[in-house]
Each structure stands twice: as C-alpha cells, then as structure tokens.
Protein backbone atom coordinates (compact mmCIF):
# COMPACT_ATOMS: atom_id res chain seq x y z
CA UNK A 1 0.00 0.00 0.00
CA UNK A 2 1.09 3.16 -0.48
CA UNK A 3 1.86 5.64 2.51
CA UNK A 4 0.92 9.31 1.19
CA UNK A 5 -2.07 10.89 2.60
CA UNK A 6 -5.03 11.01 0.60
CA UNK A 7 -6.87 14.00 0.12
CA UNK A 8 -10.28 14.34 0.85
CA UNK A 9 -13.54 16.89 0.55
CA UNK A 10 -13.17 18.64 3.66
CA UNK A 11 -17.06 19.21 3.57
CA UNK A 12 -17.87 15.60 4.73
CA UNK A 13 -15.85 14.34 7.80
CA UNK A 14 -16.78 10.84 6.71
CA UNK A 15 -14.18 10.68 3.78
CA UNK A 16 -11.48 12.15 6.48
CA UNK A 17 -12.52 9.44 8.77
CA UNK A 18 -12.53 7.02 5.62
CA UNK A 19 -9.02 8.29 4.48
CA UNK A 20 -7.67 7.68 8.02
CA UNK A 21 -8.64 4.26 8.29
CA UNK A 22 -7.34 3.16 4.94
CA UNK A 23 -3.80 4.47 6.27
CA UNK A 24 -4.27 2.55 9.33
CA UNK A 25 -4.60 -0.41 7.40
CA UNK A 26 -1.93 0.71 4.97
CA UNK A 27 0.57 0.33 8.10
CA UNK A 28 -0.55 -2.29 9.62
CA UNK A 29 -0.05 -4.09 5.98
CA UNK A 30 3.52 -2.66 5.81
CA UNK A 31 5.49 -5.75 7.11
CA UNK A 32 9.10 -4.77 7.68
CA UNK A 33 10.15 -8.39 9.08
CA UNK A 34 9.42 -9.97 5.54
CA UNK A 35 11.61 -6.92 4.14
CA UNK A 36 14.26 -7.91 6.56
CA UNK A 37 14.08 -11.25 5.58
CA UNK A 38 13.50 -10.26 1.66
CA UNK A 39 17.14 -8.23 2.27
CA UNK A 40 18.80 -10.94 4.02
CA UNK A 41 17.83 -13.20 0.82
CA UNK A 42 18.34 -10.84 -2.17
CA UNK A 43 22.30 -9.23 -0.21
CA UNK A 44 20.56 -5.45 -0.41
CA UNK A 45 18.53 -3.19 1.56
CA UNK A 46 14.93 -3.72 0.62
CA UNK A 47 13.66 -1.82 3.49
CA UNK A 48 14.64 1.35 1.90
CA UNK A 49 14.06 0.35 -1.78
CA UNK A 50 10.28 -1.38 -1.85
CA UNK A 51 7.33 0.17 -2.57
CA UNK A 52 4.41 -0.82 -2.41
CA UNK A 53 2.07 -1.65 -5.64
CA UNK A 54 -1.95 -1.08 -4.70
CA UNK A 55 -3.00 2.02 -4.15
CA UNK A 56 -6.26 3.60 -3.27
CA UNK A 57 -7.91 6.57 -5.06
CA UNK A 58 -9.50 9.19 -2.43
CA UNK A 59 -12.37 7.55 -1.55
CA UNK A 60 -15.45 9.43 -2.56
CA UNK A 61 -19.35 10.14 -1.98
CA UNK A 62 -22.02 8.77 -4.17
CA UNK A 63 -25.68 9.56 -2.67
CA UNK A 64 -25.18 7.52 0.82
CA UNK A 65 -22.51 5.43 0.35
CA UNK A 66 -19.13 5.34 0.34
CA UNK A 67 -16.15 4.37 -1.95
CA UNK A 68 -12.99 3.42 -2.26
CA UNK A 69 -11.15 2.11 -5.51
CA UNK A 70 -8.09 0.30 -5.16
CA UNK A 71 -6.04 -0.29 -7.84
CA UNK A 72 -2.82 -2.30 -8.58
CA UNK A 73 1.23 -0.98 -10.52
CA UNK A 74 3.85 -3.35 -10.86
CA UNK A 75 3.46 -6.95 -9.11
CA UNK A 76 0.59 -6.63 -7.76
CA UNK A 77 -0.83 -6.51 -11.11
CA UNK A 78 -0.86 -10.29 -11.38
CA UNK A 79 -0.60 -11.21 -7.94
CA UNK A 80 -2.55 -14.41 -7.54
CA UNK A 81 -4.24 -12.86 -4.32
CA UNK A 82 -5.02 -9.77 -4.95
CA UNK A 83 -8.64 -10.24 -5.20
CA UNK A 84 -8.39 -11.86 -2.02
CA UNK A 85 -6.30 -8.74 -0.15
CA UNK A 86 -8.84 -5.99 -1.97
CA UNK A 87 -11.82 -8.27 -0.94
CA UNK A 88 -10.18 -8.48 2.62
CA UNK A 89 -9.93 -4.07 2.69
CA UNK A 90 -13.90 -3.71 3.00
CA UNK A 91 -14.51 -5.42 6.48
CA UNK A 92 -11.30 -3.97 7.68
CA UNK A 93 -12.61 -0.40 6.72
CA UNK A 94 -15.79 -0.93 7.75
CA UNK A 95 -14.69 -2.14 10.88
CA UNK A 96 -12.59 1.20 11.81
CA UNK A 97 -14.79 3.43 10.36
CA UNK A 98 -18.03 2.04 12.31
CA UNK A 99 -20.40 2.01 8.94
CA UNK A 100 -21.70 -0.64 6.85
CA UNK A 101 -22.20 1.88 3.74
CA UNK A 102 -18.77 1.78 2.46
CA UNK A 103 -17.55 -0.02 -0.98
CA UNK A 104 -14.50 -1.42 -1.99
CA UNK A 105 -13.73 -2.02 -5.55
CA UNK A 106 -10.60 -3.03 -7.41
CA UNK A 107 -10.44 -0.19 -10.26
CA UNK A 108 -9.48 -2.53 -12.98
CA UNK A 109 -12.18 -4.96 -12.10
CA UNK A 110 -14.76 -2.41 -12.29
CA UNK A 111 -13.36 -0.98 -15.30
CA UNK A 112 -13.59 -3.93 -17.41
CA UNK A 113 -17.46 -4.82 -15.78
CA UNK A 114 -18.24 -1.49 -16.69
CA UNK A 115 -18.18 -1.33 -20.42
CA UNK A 116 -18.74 -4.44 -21.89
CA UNK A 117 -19.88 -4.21 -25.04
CA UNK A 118 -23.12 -6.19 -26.51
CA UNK A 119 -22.87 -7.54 -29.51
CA UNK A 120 -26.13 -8.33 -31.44
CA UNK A 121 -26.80 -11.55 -33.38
C-alpha cells in the first residue's frame, strides 16, 4: 500500500474518517520483518528500496454510500491474491470506520465490468 495521505472533501468528515482508516490499514499491511528477511535473501537493503504496488484513489461520496477504488502498478498486477487482499480491505474499513455503507472495488475490475460491449446476433 502506499503511505501518502489522501486528500479528501473537507465538507464531509466521513471521507477524512474514511481516508484515516485506509492508512491505518496501509501500516498495519507494511510488514518490515518480511523486508528484513527479503534483504537478508536478495544481499541489499529492501527496506529502503520497496514500494508498495496497490493504491487507493481518495475515496469518494455517491448519494449515501461510500467508496474506495483500489487499484494495482507493478506486481501486484498479477498477484494471484489480490482479489483476495482488496476483498479483505472492505470489512477492515468498515470495521474502523463504524459504517456498513462503504464499498471497496478493485479499479481494474470495475473498469472492465463497466463497459462491456453487446454484440447483437
């Protein structure tokens, strides 16, 4: 995940709150004993060097609900469980926020669902 803040409408304290929570789970994801470990196996300092790959769009305000979009840059890309760490995001967000109106989508996901074309006959 990746550590800057995201900026939010001021005008609705739930996206702050929203915002907040996503970089509470961003460090709580941020495991520096695998780096250690990852640094110790590859000779070089991976601490310093990683970055993370999925990244989260300011979430945003459609009618009553709430959303995030997460999307994925480099490995994460094809990560075989990436649908299972976005799907994971929602409860966790949920959970800190204290609201059961807030999405999580993966951005290319909802991309491609979003305009499919129909062909005819």
């Amino acid at each position: 995940m990746t550590s800057a803040p995201l900026n939010v409408q001021a005008a609705d304290p739930m996206l702050q709150k929203i915002a907040d929570a996503l970089d509470e789970i961003r460090a709580e994801e941020f495991d520096y004993e695998i780096l250690r470990a990852a640094s110790d196996v590859l000779g070089e300092d991976a601490i310093s060097t990683w970055r993370p790959s999925l990244s989260y769009l300011p979430p945003e305000r459609r009618v009553d609900e709430y959303h995030v979009t997460v999307y994925a840059k480099g490995a994460c890309e094809s990560c075989p469980i990436k649908s299972s760490h976005v799907g994971s995001i929602e409860p966790k967000l949920r959970a800190l926020v204290g609201a059961d109106n807030i999405f999580v989508h993966d951005y290319f996901d909802w991309f491609d669902t979003q305009f499919s074309v129909q062909y005819g006959d």
